[in-house]
Protein backbone atom coordinates (compact mmCIF):
# COMPACT_ATOMS: atom_id res chain seq x y z
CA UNK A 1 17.73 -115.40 89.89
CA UNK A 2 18.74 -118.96 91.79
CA UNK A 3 18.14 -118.88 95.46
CA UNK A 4 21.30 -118.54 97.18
CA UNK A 5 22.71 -119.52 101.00
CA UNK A 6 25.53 -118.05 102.57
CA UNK A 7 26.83 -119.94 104.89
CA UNK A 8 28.74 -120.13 108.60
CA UNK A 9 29.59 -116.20 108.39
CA UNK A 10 30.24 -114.25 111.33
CA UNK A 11 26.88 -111.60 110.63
CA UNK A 12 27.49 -107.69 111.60
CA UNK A 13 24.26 -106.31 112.31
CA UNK A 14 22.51 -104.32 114.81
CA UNK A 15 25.13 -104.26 117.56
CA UNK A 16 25.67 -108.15 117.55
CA UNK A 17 28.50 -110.13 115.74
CA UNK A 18 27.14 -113.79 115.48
CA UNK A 19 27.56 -116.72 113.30
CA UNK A 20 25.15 -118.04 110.93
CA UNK A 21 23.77 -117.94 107.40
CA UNK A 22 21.73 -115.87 105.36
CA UNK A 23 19.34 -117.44 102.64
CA UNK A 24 18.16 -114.59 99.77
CA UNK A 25 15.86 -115.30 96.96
CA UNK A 26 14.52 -112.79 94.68
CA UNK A 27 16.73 -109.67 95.32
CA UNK A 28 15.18 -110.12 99.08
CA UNK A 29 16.24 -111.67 102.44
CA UNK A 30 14.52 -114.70 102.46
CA UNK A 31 15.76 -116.53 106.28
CA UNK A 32 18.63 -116.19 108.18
CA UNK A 33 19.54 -118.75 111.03
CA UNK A 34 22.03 -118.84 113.71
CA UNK A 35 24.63 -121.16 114.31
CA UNK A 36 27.18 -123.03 112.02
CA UNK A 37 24.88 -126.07 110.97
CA UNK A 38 22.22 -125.82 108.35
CA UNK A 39 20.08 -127.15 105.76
CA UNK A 40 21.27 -125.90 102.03
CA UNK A 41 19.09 -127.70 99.70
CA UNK A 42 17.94 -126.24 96.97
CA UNK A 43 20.14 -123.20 97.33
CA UNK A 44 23.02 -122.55 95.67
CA UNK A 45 25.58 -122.48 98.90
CA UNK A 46 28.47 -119.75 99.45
CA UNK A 47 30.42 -120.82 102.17
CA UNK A 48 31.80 -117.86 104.28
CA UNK A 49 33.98 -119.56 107.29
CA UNK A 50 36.22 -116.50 108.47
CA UNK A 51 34.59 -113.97 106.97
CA UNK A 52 32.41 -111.06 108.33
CA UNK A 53 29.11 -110.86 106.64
CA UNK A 54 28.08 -106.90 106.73
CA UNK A 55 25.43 -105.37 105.35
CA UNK A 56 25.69 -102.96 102.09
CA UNK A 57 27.56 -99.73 103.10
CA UNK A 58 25.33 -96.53 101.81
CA UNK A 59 27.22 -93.79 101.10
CA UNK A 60 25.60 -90.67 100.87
CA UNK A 61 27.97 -88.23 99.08
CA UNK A 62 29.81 -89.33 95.71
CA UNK A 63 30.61 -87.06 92.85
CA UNK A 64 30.43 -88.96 89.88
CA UNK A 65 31.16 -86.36 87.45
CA UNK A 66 28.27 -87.49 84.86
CA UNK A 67 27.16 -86.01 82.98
CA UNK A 68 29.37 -83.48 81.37
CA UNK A 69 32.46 -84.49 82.88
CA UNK A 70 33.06 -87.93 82.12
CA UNK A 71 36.65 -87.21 81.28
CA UNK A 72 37.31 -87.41 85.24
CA UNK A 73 34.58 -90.37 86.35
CA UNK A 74 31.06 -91.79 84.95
CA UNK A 75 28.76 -93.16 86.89
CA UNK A 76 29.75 -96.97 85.28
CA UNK A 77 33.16 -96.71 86.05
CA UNK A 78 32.48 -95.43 90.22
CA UNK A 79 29.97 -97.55 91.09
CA UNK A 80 31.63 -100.35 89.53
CA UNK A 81 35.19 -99.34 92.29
CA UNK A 82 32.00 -98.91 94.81
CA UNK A 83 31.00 -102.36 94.62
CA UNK A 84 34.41 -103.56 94.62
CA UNK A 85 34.76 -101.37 98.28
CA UNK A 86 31.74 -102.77 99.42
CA UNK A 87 29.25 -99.86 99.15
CA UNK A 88 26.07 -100.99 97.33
CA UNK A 89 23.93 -97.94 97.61
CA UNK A 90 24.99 -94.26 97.03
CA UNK A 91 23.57 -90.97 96.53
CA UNK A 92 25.22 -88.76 93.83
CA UNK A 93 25.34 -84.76 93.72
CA UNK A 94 24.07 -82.52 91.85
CA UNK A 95 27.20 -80.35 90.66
CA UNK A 96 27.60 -81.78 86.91
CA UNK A 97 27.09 -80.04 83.66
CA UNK A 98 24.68 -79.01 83.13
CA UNK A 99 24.09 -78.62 87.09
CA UNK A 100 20.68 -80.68 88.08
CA UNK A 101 18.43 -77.79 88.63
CA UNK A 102 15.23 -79.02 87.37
CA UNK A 103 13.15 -81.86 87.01
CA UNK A 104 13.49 -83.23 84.04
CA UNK A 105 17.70 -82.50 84.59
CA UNK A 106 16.77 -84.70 87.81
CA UNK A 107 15.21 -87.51 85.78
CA UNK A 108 17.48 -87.70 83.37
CA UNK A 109 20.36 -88.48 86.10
CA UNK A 110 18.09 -91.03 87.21
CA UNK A 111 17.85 -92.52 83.35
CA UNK A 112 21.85 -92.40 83.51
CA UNK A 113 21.62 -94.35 86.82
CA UNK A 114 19.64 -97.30 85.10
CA UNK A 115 21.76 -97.32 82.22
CA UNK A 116 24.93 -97.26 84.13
CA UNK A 117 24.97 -98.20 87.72
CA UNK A 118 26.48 -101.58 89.08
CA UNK A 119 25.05 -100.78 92.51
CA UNK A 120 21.75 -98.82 93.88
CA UNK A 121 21.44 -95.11 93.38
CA UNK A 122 19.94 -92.31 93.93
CA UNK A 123 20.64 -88.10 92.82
CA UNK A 124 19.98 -84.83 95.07
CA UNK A 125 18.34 -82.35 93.67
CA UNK A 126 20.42 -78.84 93.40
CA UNK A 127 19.32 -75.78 94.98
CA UNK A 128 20.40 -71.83 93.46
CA UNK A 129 19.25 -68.46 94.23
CA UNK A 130 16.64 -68.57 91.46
CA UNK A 131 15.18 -72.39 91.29
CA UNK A 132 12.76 -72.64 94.35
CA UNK A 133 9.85 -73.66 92.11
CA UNK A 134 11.02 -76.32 90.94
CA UNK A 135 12.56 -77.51 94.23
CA UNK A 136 9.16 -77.52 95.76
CA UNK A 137 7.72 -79.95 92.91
CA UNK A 138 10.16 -82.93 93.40
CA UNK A 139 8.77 -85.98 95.32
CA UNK A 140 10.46 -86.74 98.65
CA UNK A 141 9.92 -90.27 98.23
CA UNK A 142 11.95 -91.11 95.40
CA UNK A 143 14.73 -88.64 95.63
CA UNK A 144 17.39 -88.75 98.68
CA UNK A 145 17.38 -84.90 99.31
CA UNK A 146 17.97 -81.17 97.84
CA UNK A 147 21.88 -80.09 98.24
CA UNK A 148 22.44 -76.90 98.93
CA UNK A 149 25.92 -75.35 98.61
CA UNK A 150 26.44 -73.00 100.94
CA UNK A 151 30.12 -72.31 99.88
CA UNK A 152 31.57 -72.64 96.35
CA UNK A 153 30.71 -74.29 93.71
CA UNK A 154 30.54 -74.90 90.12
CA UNK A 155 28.12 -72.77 87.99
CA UNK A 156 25.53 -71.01 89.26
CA UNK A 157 24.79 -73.56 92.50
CA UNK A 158 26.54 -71.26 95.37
CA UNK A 159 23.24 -70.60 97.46
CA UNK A 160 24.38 -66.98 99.16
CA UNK A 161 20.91 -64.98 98.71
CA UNK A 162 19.90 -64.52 102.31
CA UNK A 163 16.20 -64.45 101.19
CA UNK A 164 16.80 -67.18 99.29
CA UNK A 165 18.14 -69.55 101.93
CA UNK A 166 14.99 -68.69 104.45
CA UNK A 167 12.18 -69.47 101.65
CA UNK A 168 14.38 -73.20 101.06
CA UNK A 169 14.64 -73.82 104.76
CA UNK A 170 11.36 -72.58 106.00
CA UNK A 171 9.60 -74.08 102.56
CA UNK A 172 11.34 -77.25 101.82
CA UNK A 173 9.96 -80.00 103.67
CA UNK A 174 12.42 -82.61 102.30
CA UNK A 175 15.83 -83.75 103.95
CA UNK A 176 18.37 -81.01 102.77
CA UNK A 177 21.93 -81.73 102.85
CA UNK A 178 24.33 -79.20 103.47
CA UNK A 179 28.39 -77.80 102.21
CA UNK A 180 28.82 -75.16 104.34
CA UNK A 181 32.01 -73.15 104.35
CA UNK A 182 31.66 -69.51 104.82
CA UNK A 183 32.03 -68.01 100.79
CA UNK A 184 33.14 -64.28 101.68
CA UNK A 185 35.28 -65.63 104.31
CA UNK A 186 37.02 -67.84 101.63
CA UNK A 187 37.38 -65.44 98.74
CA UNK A 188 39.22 -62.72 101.59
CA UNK A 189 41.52 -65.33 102.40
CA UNK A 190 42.00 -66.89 99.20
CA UNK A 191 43.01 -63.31 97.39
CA UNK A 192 45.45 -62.81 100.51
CA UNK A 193 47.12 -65.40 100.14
CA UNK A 194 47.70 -65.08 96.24
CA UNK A 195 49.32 -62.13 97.14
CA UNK A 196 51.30 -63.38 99.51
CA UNK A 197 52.56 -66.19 97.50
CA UNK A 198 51.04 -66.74 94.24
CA UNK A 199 53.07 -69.24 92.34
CA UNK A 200 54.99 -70.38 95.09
CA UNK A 201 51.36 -71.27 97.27
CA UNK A 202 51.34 -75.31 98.35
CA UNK A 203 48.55 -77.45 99.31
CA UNK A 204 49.73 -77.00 103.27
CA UNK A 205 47.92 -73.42 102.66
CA UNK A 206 44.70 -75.01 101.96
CA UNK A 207 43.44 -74.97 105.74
CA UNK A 208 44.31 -71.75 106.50
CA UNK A 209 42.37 -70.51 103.16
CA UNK A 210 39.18 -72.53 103.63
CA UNK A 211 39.45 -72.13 107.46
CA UNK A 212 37.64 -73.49 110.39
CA UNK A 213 36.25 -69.80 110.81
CA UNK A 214 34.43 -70.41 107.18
CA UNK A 215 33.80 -73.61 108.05
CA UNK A 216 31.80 -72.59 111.61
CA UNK A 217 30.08 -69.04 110.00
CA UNK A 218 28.86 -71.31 107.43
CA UNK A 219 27.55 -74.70 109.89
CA UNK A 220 26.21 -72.53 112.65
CA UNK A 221 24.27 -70.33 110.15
CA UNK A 222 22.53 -73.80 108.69
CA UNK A 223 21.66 -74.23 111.99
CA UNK A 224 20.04 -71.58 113.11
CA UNK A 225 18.18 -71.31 110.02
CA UNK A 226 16.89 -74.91 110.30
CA UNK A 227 16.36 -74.52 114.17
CA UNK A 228 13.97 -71.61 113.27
CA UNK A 229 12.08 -73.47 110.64
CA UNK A 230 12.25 -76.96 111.83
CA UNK A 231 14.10 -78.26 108.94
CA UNK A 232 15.28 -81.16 108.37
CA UNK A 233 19.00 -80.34 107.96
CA UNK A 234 22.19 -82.47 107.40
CA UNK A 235 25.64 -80.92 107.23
CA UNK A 236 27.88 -82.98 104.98
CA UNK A 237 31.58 -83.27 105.66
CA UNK A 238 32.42 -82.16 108.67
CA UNK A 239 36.21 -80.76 109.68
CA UNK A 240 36.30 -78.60 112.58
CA UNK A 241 36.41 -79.45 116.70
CA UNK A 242 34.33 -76.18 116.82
CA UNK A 243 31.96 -77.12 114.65
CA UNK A 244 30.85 -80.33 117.11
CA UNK A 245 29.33 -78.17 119.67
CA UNK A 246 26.73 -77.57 117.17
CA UNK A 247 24.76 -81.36 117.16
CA UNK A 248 23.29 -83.29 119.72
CA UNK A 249 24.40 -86.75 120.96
CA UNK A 250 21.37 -87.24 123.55
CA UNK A 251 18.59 -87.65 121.65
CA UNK A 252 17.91 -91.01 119.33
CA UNK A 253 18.73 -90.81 115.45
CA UNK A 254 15.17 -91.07 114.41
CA UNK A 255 14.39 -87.71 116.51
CA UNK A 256 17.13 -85.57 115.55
CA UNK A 257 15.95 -82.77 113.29
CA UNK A 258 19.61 -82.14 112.59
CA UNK A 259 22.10 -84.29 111.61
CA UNK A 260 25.23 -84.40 110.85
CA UNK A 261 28.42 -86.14 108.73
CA UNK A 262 32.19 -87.50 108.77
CA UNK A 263 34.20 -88.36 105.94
CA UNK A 264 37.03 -90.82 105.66
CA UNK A 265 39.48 -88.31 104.75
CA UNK A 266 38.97 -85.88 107.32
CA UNK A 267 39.25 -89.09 109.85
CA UNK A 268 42.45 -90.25 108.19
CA UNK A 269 44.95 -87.54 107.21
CA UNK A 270 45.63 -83.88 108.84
CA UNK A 271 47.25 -80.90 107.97
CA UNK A 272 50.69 -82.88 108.63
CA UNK A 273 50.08 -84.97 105.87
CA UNK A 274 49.75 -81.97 103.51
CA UNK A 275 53.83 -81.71 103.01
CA UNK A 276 53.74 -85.52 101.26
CA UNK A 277 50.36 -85.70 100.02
CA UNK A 278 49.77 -82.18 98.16
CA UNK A 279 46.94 -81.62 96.24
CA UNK A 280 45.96 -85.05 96.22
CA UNK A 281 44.54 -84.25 99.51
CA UNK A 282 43.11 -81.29 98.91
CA UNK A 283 39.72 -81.46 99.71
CA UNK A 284 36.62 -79.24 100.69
CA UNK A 285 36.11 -78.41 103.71
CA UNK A 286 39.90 -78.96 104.42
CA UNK A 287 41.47 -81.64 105.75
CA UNK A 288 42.87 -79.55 109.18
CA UNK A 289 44.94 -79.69 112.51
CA UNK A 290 45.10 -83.59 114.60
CA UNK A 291 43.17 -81.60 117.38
CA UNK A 292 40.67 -81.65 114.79
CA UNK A 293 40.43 -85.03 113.63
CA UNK A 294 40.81 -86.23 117.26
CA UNK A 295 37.41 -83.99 117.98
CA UNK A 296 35.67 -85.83 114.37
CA UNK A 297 36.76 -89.45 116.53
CA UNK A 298 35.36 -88.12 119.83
CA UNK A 299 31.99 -86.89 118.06
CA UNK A 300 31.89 -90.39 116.03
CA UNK A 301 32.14 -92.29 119.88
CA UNK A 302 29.48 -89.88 121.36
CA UNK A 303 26.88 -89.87 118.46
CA UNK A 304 27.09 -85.99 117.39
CA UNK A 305 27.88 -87.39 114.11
CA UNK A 306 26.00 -89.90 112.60
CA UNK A 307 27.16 -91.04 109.55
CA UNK A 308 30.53 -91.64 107.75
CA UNK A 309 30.82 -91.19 104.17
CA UNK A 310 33.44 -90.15 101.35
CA UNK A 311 32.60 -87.54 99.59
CA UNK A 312 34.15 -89.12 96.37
CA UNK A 313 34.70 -86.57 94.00
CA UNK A 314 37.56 -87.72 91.61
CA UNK A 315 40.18 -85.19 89.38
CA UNK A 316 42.40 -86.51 86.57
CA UNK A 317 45.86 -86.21 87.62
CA UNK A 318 46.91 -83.56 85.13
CA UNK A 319 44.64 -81.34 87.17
CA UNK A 320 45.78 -82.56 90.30
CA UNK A 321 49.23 -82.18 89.24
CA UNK A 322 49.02 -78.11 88.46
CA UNK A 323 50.36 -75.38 90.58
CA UNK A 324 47.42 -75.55 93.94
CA UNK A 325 45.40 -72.15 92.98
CA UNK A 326 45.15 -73.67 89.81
CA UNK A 327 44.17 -77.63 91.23
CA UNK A 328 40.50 -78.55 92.14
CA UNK A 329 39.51 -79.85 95.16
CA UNK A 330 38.40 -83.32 95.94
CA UNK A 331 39.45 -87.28 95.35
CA UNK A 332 38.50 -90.50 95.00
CA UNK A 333 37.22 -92.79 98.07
CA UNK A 334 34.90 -95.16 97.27
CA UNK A 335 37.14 -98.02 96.88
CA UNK A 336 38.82 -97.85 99.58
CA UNK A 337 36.54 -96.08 102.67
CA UNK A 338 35.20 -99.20 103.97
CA UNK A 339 39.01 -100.82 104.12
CA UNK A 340 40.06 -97.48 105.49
CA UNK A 341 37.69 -98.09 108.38
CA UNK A 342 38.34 -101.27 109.07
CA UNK A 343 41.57 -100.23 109.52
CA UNK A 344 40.85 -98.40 112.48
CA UNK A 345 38.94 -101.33 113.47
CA UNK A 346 42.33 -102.92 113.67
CA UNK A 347 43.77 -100.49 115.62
CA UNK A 348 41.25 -100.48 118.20
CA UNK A 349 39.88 -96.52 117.42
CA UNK A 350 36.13 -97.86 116.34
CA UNK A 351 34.56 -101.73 116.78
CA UNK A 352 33.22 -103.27 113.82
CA UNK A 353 29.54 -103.21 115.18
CA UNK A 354 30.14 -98.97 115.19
CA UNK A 355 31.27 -99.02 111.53
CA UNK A 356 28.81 -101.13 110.33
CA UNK A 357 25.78 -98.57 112.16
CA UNK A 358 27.84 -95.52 110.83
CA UNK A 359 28.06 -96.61 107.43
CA UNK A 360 25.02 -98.80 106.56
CA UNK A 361 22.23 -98.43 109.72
CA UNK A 362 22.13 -94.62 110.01
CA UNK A 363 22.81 -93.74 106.39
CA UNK A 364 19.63 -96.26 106.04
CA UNK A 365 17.61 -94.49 109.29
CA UNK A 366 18.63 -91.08 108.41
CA UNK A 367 17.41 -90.81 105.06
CA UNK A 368 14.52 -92.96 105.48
CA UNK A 369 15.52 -95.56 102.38
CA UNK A 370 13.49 -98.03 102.25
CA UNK A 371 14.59 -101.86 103.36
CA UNK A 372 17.93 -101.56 103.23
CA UNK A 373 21.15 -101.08 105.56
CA UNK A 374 20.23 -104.02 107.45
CA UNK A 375 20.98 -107.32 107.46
CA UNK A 376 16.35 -108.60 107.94
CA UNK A 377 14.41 -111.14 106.54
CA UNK A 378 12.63 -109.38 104.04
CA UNK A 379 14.89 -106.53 103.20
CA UNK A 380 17.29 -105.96 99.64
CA UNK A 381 20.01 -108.84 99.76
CA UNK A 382 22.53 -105.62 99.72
CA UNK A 383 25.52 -107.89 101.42
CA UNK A 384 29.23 -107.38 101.89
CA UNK A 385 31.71 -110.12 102.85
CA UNK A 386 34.80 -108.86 104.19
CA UNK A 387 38.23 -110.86 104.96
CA UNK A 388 39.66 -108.99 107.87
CA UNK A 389 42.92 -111.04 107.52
CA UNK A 390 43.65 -110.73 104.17
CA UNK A 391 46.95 -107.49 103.73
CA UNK A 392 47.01 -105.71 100.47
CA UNK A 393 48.63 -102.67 99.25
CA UNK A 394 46.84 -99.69 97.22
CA UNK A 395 49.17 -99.30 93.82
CA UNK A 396 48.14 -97.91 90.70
CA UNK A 397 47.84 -101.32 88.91
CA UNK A 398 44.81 -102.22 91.45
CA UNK A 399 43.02 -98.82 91.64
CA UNK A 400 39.86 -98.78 89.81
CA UNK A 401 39.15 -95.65 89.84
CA UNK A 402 38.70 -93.39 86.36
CA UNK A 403 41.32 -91.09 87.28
CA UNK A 404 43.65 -94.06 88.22
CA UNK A 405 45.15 -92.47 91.24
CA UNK A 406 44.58 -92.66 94.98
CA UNK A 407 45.78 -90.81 97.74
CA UNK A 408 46.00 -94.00 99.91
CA UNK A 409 48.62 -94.98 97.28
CA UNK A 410 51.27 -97.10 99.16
CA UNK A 411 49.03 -97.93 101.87
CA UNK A 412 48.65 -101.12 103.39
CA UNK A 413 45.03 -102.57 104.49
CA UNK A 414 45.06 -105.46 106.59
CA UNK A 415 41.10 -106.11 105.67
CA UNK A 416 39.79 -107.04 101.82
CA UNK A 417 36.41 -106.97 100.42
CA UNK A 418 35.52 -110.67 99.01
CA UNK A 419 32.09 -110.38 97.81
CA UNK A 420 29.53 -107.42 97.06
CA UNK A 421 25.87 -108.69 96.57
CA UNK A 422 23.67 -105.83 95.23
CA UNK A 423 19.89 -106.94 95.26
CA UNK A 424 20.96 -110.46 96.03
CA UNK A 425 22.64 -110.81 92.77
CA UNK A 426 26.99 -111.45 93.41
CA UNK A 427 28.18 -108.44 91.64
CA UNK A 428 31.52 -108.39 92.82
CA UNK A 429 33.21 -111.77 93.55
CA UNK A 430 37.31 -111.15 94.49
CA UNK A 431 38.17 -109.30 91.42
CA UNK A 432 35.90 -110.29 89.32
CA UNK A 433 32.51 -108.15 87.88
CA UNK A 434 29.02 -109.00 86.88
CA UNK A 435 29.52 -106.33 84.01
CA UNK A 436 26.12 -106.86 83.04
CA UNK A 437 24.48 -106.24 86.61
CA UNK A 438 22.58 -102.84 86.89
CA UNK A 439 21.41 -101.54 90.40
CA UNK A 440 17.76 -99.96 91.30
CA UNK A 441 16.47 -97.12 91.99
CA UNK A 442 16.25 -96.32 96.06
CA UNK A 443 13.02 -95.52 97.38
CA UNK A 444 12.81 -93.49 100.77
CA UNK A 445 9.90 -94.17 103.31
CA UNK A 446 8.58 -90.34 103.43
């Protein structure tokens, strides 16, 4: 791989927006000097005047639907829109078919990873009521974390054995990663309203079945269990204003036993948008009221929530399109989060220096991956160059997702990704792919 200079960029990183230029050579951060004149030679020079230079967003919650359901996603075709939204790291779940319970089913995700992958990657472990065993045998330091699913699922992953849940929190010592949404409180509401209005039911019902009561049960039982066991706990996907009285915002990241999560959709849309969107917003946890999106923003500001991901988990639009009993839950993100949040940049909600520690320090800090999320001398070259100028509009004919829809469809972002550099190597360069280009495997400092 040549040695390669970018040049007179205006560097996001640790708090500080700066100019200057970043030299990488092999996969690593070789130098990087401040100020708009310097010495190239020798390095293959990418000049960056008016762009932002951030480091490699790390999102950790996709659904990439491989195995088993490749039909919907595969892990080629959604890291390859990840790269092209400037996310260069992700960790993937463990709901696919079969469902990774074991470790060789853990492994072999990993094997699909280096087949497949255009950025870095890594794959939870899943938890059940009858897998503990194995659990206990996978090694912290090369796996991001177990995933428990405290509220539906597919298959047999729907963790609701009481003794079950204390042996995993009081016996796992790895980072577990929590969906917590209150399963008996669902199912009640979720027959009651069949009744009520069975083939006439709409996506503006969703809320009110997976409600911010299941939603709070579910979070506040997580942490009670990990506060009694000293777990290391992190709720994915937050959605309620009730559930922020649950986290911290005094204490620094590194100390935090529990942390906790935002995603892009639940800071974007509310119930409002329900009416026009449909099931392509149907998500869970729910997307819910403003008063609860304005309480995610004010958590985001005061550090009870740490990290913003997107929980990517893409549907084909035939099953998007059925009656909403019948339509799954979830969509596609990971093209468009970082946009999306630059977006509020724009409109003065978050500052740049905020995204970039939401989306690539803490992700980084939190799960303890290992050189990466920063823009240092020595770590992975994972770099994003950003043109906050630059409007474009989401349309089927630029969506690059699988399932070729979007629910930011018709949506105009004022920012556009230029460049992706995974490992130092350009993998995505304004619309064009290194096809070839295969991420690594993350490591986690454990």
């Amino acid at each position: 791989m040549e040695p390669i200079v970018i040049t007179d960029a205006r560097i996001v990183n640790e708090d500080r927006v700066y100019q200057g230029s970043v030299f990488i050579r092999a996969q690593r951060i070789e130098r990087i000097v401040e100020g708009t004149s310097v010495h190239t030679e020798g390095y293959t020079e990418i000049p960056a005047k008016g762009l932002f230079l951030l480091p490699g967003v790390i999102d950790d919650q996709v659904h990439f639907r491989d195995p088993g359901l490749e039909y919907k996603a595969d892990i080629h075709t959604e890291s390859r829109a990840a790269v092209a939204g400037g996310i260069t790291s992700f960790m993937e779940m463990p709901n696919t078919k079969p469902p990774v319970l074991t470790r060789e089913l853990l492994e072999d995700k990993f094997s699909l990873g280096a087949e497949k992958s255009m950025a870095n990657y890594s794959f939870y472990m899943g938890a059940s009521n009858d897998n503990l065993e194995e659990v206990l045998k996978v090694d912290p330091k090369s796996t991001c974390g177990l995933k428990v699913f405290m509220g539906s699922s597919t298959g047999n992953m729907l963790v609701d054995d009481e003794e079950v849940l204390e042996n995993i929190f009081s016996k796992v010592h790895m980072l577990i990663a929590a969906h917590c949404e209150d399963e008996p409180t669902v199912r009640a509401n979720n027959e009651a309203y069949k009744q009520k209005w069975g083939s006439k039911a709409t996506a503006v019902l969703h809320p009110e079945i997976r409600s911010d009561e299941a939603c709070y049960l579910s979070s506040s039982k997580a942490v009670r269990l990990a506060k009694k066991h000293n777990t290391r706990l992190h709720i994915l996907h937050l959605s309620t204003a009730k559930e922020m009285e649950l986290f911290c915002s005094n204490l620094p990241l590194e100390e935090k036993r529990i942390t906790a999560e935002a995603c892009i959709h639940h800071l974007w849309f509310s119930d409002e948008d329900y009416e026009k969107k449909g099931n392509f917003i149907k998500w869970n946890p729910a997307i819910k009221t403003s008063n609860d999106r304005a309480a995610l923003w004010e958590a985001l500001s005061s550090d009870k929530l740490d990290v913003i991901a997107t929980d990517h988990a893409p549907h084909s639009l035939e099953e998007k399109s059925r009656p909403y009993f019948e339509a799954p839950s979830g969509g596609p993100l990971v093209q468009h989060a970082l946009v999306a949040m630059l977006e509020f940049v724009h409109q003065g909600k978050i500052s740049i220096e905020r995204v970039v520690r939401k989306m690539c320090h803490n992700p980084a800090k939190l799960f303890q991956v290992q050189d990466r999320g920063y823009i240092r001398e020595g770590y992975f070259a994972d770099l994003v160059l950003v043109d906050l100028n630059d409007p474009w509009e989401v349309s089927k004919e630029n969506v690059l997702y699988k399932c070729g829809w979007s629910p930011f469809e018709g949506q105009e972002f004022r920012s556009a990704v230029k460049k992706t550099f995974v490992n130092g190597s350009l993998v995505y360069d304004n619309g064009t792919f290194d096809e070839h280009y295969r991420g690594m495997r993350l490591t986690f400092n454990r």
